[in-house]
PDB file of N, CA and C in Angstrom:
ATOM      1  N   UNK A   1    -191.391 183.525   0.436  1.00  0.00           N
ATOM      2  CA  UNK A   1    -190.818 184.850   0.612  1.00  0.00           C
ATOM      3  C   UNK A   1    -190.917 185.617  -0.705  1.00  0.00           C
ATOM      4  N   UNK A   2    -191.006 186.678  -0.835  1.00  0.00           N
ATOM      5  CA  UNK A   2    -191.383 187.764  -1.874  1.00  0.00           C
ATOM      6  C   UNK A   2    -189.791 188.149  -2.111  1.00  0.00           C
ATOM      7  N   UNK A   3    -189.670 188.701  -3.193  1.00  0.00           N
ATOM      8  CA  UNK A   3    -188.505 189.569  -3.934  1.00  0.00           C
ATOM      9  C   UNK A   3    -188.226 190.522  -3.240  1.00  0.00           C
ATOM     10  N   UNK A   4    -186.783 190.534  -2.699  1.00  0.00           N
ATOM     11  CA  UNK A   4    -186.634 191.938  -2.166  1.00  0.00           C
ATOM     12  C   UNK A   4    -185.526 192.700  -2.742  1.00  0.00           C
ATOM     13  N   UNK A   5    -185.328 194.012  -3.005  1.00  0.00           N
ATOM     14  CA  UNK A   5    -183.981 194.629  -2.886  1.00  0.00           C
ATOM     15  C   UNK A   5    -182.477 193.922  -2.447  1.00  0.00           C
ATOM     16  N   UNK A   6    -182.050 194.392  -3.282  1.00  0.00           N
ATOM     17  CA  UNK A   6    -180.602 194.633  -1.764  1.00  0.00           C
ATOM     18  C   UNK A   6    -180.625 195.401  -0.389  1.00  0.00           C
ATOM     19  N   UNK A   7    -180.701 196.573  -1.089  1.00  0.00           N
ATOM     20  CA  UNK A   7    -181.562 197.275   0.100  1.00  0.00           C
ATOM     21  C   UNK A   7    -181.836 197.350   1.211  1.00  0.00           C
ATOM     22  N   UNK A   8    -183.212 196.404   0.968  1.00  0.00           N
ATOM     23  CA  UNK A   8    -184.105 195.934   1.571  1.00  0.00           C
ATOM     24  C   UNK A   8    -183.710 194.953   2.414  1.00  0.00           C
ATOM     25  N   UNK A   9    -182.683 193.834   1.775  1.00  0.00           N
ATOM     26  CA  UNK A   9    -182.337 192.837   2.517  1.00  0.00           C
ATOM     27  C   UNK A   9    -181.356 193.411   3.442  1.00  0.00           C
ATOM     28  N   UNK A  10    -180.605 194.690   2.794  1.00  0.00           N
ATOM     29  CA  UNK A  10    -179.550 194.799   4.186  1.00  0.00           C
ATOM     30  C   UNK A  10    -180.378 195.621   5.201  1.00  0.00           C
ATOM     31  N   UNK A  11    -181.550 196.214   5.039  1.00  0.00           N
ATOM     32  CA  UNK A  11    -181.996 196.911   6.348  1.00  0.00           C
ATOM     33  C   UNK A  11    -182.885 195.987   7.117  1.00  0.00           C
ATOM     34  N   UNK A  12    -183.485 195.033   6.537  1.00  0.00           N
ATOM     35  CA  UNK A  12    -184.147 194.031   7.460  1.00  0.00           C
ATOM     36  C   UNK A  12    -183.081 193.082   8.407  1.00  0.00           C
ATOM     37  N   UNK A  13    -182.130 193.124   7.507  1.00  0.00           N
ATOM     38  CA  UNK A  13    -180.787 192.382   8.379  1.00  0.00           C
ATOM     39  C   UNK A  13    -179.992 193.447   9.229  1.00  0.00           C
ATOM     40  N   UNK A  14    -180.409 194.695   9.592  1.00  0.00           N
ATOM     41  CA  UNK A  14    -180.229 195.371  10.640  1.00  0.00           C
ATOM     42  C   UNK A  14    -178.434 196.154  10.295  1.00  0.00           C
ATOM     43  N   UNK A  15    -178.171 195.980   8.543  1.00  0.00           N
ATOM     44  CA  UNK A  15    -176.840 196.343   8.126  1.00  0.00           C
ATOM     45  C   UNK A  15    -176.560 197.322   7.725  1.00  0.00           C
ATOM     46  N   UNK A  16    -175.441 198.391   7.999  1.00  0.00           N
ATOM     47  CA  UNK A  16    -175.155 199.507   7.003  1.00  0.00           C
ATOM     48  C   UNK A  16    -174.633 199.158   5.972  1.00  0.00           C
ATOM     49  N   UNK A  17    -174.443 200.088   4.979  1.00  0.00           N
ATOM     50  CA  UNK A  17    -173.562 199.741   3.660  1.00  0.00           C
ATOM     51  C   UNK A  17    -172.393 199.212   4.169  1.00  0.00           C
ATOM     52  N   UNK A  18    -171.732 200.026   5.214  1.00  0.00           N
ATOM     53  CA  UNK A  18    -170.341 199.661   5.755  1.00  0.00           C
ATOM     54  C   UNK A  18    -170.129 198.459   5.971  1.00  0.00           C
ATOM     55  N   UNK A  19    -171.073 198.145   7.091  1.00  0.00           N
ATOM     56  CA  UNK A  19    -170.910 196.690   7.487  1.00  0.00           C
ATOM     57  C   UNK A  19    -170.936 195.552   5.968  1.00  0.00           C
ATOM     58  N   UNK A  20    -171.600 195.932   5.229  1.00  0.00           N
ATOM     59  CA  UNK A  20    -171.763 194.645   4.779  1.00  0.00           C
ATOM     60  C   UNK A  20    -170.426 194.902   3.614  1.00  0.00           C
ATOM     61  N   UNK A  21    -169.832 195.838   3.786  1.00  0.00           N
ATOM     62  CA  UNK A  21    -169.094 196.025   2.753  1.00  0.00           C
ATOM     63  C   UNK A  21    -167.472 195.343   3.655  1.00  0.00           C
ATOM     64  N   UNK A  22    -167.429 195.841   4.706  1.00  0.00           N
ATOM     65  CA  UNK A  22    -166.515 195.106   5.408  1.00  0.00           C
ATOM     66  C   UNK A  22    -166.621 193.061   5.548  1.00  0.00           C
ATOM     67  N   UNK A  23    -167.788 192.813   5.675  1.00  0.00           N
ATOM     68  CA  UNK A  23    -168.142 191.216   5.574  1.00  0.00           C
ATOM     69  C   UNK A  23    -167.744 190.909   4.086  1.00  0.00           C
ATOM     70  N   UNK A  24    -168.178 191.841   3.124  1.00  0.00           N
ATOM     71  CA  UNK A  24    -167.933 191.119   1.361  1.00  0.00           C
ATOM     72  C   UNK A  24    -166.356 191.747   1.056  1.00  0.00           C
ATOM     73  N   UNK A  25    -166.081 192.552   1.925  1.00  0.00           N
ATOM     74  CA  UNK A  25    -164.566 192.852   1.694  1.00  0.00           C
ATOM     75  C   UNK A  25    -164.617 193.630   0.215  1.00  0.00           C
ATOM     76  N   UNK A  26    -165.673 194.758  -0.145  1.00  0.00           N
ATOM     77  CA  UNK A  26    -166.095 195.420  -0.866  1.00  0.00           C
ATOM     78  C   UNK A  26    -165.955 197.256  -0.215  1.00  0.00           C
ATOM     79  N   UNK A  27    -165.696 198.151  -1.501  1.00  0.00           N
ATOM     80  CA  UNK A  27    -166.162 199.080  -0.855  1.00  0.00           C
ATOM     81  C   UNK A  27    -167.606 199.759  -0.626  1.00  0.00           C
ATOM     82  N   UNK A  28    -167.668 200.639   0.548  1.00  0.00           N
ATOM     83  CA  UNK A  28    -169.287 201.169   0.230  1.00  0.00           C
ATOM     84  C   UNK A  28    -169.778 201.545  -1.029  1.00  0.00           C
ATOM     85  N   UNK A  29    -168.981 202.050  -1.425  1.00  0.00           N
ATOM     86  CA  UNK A  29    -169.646 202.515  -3.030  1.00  0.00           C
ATOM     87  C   UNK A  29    -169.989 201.197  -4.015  1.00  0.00           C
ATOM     88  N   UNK A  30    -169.265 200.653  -3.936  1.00  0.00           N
ATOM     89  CA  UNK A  30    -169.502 199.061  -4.587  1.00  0.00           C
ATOM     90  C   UNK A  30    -171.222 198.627  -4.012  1.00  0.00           C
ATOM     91  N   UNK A  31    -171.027 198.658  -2.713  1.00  0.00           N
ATOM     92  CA  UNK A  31    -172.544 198.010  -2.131  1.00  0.00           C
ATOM     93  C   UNK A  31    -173.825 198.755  -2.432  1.00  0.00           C
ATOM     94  N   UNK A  32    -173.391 200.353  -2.441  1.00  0.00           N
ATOM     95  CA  UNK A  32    -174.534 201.261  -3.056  1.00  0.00           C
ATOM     96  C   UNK A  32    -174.517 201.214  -4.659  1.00  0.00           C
ATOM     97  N   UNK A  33    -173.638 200.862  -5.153  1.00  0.00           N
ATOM     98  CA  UNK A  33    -173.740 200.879  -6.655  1.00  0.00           C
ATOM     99  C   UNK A  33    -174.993 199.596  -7.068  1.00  0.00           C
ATOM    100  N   UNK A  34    -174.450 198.258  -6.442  1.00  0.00           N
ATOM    101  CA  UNK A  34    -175.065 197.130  -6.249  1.00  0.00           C
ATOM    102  C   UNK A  34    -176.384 197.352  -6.056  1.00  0.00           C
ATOM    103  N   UNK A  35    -177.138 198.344  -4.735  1.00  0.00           N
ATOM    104  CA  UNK A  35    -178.012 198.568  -4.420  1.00  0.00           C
ATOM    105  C   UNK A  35    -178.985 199.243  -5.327  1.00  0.00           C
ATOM    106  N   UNK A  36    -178.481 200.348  -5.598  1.00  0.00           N
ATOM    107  CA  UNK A  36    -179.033 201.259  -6.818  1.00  0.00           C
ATOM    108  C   UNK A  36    -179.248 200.857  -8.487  1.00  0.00           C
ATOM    109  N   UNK A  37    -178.886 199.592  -8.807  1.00  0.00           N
ATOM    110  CA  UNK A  37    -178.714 198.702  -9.798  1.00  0.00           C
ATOM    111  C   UNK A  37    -177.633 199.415 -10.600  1.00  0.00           C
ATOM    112  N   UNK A  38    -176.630 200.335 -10.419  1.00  0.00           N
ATOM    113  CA  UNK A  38    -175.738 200.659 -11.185  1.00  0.00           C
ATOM    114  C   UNK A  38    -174.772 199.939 -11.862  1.00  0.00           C
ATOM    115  N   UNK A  39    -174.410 199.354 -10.631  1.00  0.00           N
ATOM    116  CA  UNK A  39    -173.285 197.657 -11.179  1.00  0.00           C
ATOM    117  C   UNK A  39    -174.382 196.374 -10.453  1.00  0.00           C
ATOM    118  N   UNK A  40    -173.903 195.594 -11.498  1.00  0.00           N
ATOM    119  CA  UNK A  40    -173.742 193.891 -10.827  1.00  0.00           C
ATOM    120  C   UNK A  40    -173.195 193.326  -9.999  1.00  0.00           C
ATOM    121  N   UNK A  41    -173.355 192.502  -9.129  1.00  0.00           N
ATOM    122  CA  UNK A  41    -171.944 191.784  -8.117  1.00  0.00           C
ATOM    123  C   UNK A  41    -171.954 190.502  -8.920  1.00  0.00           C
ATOM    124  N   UNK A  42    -170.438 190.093  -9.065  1.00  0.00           N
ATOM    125  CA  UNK A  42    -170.133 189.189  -9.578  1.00  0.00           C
ATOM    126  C   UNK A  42    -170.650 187.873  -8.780  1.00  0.00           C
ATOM    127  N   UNK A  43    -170.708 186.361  -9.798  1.00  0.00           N
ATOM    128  CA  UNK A  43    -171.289 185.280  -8.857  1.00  0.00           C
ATOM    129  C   UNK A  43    -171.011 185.434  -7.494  1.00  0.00           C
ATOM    130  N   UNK A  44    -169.921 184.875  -7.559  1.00  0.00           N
ATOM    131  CA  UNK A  44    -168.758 184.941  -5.739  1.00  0.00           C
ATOM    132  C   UNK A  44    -169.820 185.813  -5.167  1.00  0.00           C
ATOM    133  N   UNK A  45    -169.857 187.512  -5.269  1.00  0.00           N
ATOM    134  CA  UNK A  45    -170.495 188.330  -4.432  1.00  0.00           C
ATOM    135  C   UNK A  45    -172.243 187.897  -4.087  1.00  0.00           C
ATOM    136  N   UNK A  46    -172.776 187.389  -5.341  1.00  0.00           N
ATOM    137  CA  UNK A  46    -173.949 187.065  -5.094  1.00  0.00           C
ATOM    138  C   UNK A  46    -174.294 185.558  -3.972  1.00  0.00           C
ATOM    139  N   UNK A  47    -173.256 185.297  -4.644  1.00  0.00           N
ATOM    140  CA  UNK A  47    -173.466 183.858  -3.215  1.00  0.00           C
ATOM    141  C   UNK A  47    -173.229 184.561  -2.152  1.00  0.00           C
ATOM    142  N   UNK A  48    -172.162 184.824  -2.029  1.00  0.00           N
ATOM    143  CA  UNK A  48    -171.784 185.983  -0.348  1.00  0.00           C
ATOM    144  C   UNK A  48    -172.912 187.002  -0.090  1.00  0.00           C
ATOM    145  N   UNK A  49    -173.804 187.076  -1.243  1.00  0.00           N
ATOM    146  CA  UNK A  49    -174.717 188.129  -0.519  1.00  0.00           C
ATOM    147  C   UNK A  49    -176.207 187.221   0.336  1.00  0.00           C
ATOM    148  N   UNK A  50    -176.286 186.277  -0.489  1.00  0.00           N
ATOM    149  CA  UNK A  50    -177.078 184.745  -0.102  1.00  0.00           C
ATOM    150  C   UNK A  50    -177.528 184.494   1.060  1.00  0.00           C
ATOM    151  N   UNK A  51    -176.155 184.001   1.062  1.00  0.00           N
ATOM    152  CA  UNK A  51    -175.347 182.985   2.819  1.00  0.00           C
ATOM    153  C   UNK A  51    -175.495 184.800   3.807  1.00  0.00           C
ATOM    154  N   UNK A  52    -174.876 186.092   3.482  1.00  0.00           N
ATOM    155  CA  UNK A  52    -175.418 186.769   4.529  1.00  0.00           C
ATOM    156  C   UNK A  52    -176.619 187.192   4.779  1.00  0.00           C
ATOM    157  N   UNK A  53    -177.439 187.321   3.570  1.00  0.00           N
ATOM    158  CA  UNK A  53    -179.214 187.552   3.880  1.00  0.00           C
ATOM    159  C   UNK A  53    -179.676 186.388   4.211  1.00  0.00           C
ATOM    160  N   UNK A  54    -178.928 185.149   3.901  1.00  0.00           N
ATOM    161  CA  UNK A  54    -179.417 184.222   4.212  1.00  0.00           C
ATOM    162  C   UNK A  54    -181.219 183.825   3.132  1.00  0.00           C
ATOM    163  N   UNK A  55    -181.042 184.118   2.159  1.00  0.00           N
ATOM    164  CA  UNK A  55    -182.119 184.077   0.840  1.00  0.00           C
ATOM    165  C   UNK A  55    -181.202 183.160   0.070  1.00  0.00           C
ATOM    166  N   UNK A  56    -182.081 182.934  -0.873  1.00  0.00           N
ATOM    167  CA  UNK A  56    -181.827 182.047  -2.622  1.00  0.00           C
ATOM    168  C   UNK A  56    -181.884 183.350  -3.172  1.00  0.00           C
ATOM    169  N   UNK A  57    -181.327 182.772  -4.459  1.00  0.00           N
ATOM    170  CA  UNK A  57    -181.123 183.842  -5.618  1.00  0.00           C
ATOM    171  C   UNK A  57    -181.938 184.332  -6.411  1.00  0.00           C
ATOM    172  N   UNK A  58    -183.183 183.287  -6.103  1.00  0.00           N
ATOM    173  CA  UNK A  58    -184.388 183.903  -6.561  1.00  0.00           C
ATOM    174  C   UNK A  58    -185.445 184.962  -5.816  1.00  0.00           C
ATOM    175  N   UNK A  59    -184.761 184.812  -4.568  1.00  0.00           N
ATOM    176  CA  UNK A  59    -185.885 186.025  -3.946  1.00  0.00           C
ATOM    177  C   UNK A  59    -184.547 187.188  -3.510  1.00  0.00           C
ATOM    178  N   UNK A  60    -183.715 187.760  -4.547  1.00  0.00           N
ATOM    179  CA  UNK A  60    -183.487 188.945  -4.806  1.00  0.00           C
ATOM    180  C   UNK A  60    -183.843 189.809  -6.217  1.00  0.00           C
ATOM    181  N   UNK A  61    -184.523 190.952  -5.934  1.00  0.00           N
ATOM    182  CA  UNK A  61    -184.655 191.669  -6.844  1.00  0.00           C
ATOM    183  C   UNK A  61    -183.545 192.575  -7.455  1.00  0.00           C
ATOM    184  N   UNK A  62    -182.536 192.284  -7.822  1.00  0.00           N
ATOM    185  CA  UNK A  62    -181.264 193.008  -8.692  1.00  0.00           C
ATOM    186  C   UNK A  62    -182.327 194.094  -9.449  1.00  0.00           C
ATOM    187  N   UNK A  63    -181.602 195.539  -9.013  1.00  0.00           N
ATOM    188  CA  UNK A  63    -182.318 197.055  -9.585  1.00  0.00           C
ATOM    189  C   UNK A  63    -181.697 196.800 -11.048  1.00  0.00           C
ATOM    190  N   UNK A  64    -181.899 197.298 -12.066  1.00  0.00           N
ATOM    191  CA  UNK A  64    -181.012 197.354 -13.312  1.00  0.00           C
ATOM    192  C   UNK A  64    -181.353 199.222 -13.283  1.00  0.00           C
ATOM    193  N   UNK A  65    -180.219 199.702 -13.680  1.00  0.00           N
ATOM    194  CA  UNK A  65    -180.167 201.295 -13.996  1.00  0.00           C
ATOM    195  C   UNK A  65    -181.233 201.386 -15.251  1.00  0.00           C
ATOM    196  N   UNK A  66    -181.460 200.934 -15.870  1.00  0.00           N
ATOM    197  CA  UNK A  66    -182.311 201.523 -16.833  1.00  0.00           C
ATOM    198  C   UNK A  66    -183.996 201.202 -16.189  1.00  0.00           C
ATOM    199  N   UNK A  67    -183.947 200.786 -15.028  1.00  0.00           N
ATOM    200  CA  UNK A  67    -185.455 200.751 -14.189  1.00  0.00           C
ATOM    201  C   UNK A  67    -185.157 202.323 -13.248  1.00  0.00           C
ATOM    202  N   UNK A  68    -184.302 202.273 -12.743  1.00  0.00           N
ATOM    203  CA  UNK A  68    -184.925 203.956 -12.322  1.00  0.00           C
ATOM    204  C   UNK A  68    -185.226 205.173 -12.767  1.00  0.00           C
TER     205      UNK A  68
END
């Protein structure tokens, strides 16, 4: 499997920001911040983001703000 977004992983997994923000018990802005590489998700969130894309930690591409 190739590197994907967050993004990416929540629209192939058929998710809005909402939804997945309700599953990580996060707000939307948290999940778009995440998305947009503005913030980090802490470990905890990154495993929880894992187990719901169902990926390893190596096939996410984390944006960093100083790439856009």
């Amino acid at each position: 499997m190739q590197k994907m977004t967050l993004k990416a992983l929540r629209v192939n997994a058929g998710l809005t920001q909402k939804e997945v923000a309700e599953k990580l018990k996060k707000s939307n802005k948290t999940i778009g911040n995440w998305e947009n590489g503005i913030s980090f998700p802490e470990p905890a969130d990154i495993d929880a983001l894992c187990d719901l894309y169902n990926v390893s930690y190596d096939n996410i591409n984390f944006l960093h703000s100083d790439s856009l």
